[in-house]
N, C-alpha and C. Protein backbone atom coordinates (compact mmCIF):
# COMPACT_ATOMS: atom_id res chain seq x y z
N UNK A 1 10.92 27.10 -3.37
CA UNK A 1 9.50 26.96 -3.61
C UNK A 1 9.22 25.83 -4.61
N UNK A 2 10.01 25.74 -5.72
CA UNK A 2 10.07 24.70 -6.46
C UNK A 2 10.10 23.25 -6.16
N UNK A 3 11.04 22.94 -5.05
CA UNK A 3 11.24 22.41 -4.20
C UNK A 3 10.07 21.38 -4.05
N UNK A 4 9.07 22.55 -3.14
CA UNK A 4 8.39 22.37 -1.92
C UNK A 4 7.11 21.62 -3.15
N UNK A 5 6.78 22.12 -4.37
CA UNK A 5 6.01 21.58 -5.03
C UNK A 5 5.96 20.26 -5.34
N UNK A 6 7.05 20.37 -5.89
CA UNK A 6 7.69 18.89 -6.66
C UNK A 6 7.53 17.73 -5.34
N UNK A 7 7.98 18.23 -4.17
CA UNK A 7 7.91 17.40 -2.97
C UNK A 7 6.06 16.46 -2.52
N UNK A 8 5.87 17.57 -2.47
CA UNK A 8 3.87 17.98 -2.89
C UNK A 8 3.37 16.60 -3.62
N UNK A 9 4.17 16.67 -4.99
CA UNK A 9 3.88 15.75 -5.90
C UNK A 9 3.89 14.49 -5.60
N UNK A 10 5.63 14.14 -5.02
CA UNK A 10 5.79 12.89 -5.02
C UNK A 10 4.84 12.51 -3.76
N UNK A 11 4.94 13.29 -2.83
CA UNK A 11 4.20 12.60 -1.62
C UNK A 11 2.83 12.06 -1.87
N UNK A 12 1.97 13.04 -2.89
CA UNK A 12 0.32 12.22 -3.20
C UNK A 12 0.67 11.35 -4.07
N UNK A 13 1.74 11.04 -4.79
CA UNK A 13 1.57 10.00 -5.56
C UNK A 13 1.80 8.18 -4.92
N UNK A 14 2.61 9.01 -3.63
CA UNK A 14 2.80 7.92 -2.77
C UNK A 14 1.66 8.05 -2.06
N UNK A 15 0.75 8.57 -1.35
CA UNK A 15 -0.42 8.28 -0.80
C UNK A 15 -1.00 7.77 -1.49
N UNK A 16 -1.42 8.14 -2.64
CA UNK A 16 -2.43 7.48 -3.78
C UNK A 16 -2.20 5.90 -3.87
N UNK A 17 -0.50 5.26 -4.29
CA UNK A 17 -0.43 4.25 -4.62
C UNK A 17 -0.86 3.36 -3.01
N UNK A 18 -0.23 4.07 -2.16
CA UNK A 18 -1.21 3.45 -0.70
C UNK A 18 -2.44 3.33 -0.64
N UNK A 19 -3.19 4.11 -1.09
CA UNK A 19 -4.74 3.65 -1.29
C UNK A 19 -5.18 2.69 -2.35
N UNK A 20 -4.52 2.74 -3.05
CA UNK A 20 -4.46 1.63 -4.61
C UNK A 20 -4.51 0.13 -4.00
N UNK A 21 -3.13 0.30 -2.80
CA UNK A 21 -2.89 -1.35 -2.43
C UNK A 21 -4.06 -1.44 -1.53
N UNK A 22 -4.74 -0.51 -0.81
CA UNK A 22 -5.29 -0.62 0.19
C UNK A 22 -6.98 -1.02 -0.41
N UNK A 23 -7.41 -0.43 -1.50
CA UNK A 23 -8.65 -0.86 -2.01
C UNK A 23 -8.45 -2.79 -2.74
N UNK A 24 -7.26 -2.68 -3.48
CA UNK A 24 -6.67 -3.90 -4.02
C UNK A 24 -6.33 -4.96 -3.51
N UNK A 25 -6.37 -4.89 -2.08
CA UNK A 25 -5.65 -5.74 -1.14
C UNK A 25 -6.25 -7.26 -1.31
N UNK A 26 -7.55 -7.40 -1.54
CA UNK A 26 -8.22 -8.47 -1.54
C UNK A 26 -7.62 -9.29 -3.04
N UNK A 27 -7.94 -8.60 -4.20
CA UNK A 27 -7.16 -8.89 -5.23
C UNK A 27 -5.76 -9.31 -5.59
N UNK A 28 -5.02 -8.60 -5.49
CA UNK A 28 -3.62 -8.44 -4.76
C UNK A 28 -3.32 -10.43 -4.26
N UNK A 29 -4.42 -10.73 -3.36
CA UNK A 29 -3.85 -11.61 -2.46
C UNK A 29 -4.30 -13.19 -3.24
N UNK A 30 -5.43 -12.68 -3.86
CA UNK A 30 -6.25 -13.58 -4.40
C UNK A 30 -5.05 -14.41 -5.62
N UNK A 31 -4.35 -12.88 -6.10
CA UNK A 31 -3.46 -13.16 -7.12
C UNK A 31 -2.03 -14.19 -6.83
N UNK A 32 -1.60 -13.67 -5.41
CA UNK A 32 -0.57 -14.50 -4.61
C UNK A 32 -1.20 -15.60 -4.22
N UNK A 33 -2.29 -15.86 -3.59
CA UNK A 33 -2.83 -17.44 -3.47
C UNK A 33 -2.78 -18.46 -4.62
N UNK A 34 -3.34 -17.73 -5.40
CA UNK A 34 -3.25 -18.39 -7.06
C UNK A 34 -1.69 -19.09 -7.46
N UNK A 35 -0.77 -18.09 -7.34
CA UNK A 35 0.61 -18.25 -7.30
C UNK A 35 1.27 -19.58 -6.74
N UNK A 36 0.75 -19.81 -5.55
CA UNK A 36 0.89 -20.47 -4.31
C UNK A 36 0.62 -22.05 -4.82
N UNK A 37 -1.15 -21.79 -5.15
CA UNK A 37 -1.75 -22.76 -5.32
C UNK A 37 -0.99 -23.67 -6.65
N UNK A 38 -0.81 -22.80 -7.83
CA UNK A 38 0.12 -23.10 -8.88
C UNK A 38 1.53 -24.16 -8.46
N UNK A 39 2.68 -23.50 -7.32
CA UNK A 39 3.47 -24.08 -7.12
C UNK A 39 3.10 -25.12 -6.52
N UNK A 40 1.69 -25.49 -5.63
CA UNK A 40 1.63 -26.84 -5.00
C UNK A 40 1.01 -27.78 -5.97
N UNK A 41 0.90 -27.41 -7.53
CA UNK A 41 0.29 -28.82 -7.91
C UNK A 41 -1.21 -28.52 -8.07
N UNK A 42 -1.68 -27.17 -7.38
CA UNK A 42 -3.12 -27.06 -7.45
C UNK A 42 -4.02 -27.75 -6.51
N UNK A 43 -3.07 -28.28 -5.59
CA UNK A 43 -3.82 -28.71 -4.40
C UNK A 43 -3.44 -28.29 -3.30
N UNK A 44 -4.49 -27.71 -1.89
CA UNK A 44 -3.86 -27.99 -0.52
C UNK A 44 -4.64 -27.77 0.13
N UNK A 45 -4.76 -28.16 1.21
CA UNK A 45 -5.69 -27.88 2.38
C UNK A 45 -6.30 -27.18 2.64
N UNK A 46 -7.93 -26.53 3.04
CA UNK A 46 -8.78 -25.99 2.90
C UNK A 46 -8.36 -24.91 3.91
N UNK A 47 -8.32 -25.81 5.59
CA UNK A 47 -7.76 -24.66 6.28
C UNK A 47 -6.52 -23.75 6.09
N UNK A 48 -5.64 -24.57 5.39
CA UNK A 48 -4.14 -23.69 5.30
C UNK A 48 -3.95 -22.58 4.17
N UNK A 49 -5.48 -22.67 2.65
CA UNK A 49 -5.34 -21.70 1.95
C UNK A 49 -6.24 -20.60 2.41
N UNK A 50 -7.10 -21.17 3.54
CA UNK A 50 -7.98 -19.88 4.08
C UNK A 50 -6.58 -18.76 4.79
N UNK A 51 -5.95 -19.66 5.91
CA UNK A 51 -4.87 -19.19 6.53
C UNK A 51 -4.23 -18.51 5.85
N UNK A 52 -3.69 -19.29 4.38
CA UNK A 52 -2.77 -18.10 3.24
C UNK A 52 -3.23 -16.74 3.03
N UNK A 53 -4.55 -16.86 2.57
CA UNK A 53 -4.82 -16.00 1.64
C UNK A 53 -5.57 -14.60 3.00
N UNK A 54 -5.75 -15.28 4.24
CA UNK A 54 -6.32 -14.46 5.08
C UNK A 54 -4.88 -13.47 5.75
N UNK A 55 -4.07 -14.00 5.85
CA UNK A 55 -2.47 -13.34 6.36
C UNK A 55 -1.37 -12.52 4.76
N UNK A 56 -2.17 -13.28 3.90
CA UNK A 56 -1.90 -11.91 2.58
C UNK A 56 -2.64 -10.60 2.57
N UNK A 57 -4.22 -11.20 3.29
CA UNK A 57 -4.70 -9.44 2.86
C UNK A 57 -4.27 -8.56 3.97
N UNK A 58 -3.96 -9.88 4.88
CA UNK A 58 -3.97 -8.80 6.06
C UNK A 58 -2.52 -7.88 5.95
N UNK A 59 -1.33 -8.46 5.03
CA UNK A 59 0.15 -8.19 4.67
C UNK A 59 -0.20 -7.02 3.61
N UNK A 60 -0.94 -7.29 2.23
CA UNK A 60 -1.15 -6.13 1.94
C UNK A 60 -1.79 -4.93 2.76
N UNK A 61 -2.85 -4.87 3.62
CA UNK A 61 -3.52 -4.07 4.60
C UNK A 61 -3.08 -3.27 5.47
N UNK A 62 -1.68 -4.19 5.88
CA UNK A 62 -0.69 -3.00 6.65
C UNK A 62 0.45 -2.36 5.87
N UNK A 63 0.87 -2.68 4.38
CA UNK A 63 2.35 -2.71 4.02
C UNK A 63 1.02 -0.95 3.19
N UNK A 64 -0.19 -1.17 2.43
CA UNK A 64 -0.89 -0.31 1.90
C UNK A 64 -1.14 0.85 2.62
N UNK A 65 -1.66 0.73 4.51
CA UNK A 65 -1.68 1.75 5.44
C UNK A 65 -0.75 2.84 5.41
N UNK A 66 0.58 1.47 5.75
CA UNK A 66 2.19 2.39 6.06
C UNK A 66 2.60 3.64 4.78
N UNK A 67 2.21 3.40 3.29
CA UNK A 67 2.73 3.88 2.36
C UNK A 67 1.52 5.36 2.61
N UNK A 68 0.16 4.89 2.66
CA UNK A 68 -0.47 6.40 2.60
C UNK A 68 -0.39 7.08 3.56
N UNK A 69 0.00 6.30 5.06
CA UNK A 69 0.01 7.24 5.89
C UNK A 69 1.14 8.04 5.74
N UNK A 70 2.55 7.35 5.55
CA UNK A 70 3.73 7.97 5.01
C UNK A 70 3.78 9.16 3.69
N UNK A 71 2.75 8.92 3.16
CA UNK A 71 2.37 9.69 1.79
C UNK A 71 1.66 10.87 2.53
N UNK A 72 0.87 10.57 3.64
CA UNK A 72 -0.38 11.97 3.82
C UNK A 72 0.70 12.50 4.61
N UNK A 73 1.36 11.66 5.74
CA UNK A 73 2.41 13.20 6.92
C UNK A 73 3.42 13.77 5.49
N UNK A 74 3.79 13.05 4.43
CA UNK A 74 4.58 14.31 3.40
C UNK A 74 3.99 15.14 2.92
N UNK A 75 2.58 14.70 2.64
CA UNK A 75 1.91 15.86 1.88
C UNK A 75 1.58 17.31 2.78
N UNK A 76 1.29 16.67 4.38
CA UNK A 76 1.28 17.72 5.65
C UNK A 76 2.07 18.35 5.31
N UNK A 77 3.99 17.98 5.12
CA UNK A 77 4.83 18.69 5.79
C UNK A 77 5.07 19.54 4.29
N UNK A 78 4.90 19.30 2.82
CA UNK A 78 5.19 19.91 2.17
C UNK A 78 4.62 21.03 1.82
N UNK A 79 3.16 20.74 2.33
CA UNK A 79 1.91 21.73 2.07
C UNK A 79 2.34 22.69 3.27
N UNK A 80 3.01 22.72 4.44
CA UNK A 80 3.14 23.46 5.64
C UNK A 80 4.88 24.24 4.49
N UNK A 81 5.53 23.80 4.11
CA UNK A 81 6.57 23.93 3.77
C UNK A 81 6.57 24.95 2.50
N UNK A 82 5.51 24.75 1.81
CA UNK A 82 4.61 25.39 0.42
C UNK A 82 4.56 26.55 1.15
N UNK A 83 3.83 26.46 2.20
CA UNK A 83 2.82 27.89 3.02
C UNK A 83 3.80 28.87 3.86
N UNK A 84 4.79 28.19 3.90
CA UNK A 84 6.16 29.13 4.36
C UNK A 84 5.95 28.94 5.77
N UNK A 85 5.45 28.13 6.31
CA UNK A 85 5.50 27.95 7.94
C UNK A 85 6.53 27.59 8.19
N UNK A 86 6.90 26.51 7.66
CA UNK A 86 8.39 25.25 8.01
C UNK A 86 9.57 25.78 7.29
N UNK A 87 10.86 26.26 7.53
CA UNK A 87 11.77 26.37 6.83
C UNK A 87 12.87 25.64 6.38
């Protein structure tokens, strides 16, 4: 039973940080463009930092999905596991 709590735990804390990247994502990317922009000198092409910074949010957007959805089926199976359904 102890177990099944502690399990409980880690899993919302991993959903949570999935929603974190997932509200942040825009930020997040803004911060890696910046990065980017830094290593080129502070210059580059209008279309190619739209391109950057549009294929970062979209990288945070799925890598943020994968972690809460992975976070909510643990929290399913621990909360089913809590309830003594699953053995």
């Amino acid at each position: 039973m102890q177990n099944s709590h502690l399990k409980l735990i880690i899993f919302g804390v991993i959903f949570v940080i999935g929603l974190i990247i997932l509200m942040n994502s825009i930020n997040l990317s803004n911060h890696e463009i910046s990065n980017i922009m830094k290593a080129n000198y502070g210059s580059m092409d209008t279309d190619k930092y739209l391109i950057y910074l549009e294929q970062s949010i979209m990288k945070h957007r799925v890598v943020g999905s994968i972690i809460a959805i992975m976070g909510g089926l643990g929290i399913l199976a621990a909360a089913y596991q809590c309830a003594g359904k699953i053995k």
